[in-house]
C-alpha atoms as a PDB file:
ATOM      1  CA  UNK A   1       3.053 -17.545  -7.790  1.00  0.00           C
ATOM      2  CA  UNK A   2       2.952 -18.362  -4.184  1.00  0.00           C
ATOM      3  CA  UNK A   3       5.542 -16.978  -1.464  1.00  0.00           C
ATOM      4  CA  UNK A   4       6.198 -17.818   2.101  1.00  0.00           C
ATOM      5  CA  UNK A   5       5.957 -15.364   5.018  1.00  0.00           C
ATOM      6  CA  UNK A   6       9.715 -14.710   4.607  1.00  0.00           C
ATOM      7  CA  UNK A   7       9.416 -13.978   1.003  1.00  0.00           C
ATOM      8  CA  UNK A   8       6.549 -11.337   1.572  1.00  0.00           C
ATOM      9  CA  UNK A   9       7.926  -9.769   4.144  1.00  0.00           C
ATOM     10  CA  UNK A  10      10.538  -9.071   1.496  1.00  0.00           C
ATOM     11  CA  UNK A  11       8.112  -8.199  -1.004  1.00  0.00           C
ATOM     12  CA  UNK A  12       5.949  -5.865   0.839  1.00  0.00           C
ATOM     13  CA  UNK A  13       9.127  -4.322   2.467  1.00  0.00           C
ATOM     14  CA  UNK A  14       7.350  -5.225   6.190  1.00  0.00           C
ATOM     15  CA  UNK A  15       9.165  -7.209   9.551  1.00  0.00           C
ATOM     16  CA  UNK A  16       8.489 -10.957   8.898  1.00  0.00           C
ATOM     17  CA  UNK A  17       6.414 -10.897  12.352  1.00  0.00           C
ATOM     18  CA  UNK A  18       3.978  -8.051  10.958  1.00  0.00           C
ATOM     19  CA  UNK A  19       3.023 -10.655   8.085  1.00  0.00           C
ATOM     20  CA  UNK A  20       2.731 -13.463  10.213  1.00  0.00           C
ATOM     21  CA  UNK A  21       0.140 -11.568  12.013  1.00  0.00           C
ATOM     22  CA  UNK A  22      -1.666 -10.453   9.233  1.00  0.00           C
ATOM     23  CA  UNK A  23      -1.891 -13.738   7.713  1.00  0.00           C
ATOM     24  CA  UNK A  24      -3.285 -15.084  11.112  1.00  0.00           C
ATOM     25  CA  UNK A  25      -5.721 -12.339  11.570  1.00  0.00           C
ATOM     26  CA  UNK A  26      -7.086 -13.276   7.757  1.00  0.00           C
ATOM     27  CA  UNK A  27      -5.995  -9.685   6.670  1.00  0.00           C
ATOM     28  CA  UNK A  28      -3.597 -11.511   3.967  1.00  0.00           C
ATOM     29  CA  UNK A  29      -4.947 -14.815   2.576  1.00  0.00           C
ATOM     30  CA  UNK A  30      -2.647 -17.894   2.735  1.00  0.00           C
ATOM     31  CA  UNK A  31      -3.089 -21.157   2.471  1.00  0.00           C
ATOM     32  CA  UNK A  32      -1.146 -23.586   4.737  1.00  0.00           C
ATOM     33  CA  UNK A  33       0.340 -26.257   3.443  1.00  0.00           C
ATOM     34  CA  UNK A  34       1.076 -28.763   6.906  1.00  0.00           C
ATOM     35  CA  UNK A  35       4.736 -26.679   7.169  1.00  0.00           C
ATOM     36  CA  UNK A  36       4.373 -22.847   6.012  1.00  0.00           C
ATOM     37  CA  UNK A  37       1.921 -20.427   5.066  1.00  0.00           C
ATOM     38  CA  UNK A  38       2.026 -20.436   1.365  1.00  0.00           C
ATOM     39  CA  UNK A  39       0.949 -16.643   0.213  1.00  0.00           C
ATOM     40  CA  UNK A  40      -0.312 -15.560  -3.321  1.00  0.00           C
ATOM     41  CA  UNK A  41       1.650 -12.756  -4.586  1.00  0.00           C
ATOM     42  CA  UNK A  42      -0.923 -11.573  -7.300  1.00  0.00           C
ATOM     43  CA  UNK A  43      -3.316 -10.452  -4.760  1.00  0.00           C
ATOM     44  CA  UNK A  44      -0.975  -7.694  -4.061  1.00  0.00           C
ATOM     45  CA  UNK A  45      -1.602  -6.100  -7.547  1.00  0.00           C
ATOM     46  CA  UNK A  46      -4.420  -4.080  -6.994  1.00  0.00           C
ATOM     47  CA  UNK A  47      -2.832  -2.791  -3.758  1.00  0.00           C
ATOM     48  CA  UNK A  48      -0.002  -1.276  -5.594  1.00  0.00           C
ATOM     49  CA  UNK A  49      -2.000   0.369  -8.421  1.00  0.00           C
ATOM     50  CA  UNK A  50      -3.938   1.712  -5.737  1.00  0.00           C
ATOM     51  CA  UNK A  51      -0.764   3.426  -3.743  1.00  0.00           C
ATOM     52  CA  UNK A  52       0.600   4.202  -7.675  1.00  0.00           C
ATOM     53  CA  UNK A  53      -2.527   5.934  -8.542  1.00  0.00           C
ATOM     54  CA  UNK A  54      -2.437   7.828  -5.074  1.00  0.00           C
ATOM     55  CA  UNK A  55       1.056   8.452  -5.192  1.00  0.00           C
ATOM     56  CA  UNK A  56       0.318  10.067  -8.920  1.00  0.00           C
ATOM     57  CA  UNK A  57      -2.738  12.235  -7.550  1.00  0.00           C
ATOM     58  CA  UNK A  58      -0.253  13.786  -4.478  1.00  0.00           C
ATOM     59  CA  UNK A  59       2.379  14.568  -6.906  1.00  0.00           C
ATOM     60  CA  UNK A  60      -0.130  16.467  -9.179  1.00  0.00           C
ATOM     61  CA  UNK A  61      -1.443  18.269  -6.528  1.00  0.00           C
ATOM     62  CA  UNK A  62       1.899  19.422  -5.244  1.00  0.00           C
ATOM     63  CA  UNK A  63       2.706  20.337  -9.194  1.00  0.00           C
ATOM     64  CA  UNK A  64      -0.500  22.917  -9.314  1.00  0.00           C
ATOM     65  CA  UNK A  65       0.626  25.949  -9.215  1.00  0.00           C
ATOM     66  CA  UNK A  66       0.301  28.449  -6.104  1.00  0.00           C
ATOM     67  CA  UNK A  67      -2.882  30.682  -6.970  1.00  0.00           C
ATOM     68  CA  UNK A  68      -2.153  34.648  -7.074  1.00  0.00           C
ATOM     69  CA  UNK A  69      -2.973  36.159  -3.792  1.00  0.00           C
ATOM     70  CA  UNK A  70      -6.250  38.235  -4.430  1.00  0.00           C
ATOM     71  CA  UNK A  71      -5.880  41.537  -2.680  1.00  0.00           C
ATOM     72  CA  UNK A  72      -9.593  41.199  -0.958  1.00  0.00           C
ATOM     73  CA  UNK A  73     -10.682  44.264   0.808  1.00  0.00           C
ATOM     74  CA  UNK A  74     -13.068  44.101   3.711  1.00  0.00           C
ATOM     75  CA  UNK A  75     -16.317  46.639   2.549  1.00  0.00           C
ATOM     76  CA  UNK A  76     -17.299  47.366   5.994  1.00  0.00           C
END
C-alpha cells in the first residue's frame, strides 16, 4: 500500500517536513509519480519489530530484580 508524505508523517507520528527530507535525502524510498512522492508503507515493518523487540528487551531488564547487596570486606 503506498502513502503520500502527508499520510506518513501520520503514520510514523513525525512533522510532514521531517519526511519530506528524508525522502529527498533517499533515507525513505518513494517513488514519484509527476505530482507526489508516493511512499510504501510495508517497508516500515521491520522498523517496528525492531523498536518492539527493543522496547521488550528494556522492559525485561527493568523487571530483573535488584541483586542483594554483598557485604564485601576489603582484606587489607
Amino acid at each position: 500500500m503506498y502513502l503520500t508524505v502527508q499520510e506518513t508523517a501520520d503514520y510514523l507520528s513525525m512533522p510532514v517536513t521531517k519526511v519530506s527530507a528524508l525522502v529527498l535525502q533517499g533515507r525513505i524510498r518513494a517513488i514519484h509519480d509527476g505530482e507526489q512522492y508516493l511512499i510504501n508503507q510495508n517497508q516500515f515493518t521491520t522498523h517496528f519489530e525492531q523498536v518492539e523487540k527493543y522496547r521488550l528487551m528494556i522492559q525485561e531488564y527493568l523487571n530483573e530484580p535488584i541483586p542483594d547487596d554483598i557485604d564485601v570486606k576489603d582484606e587489607d
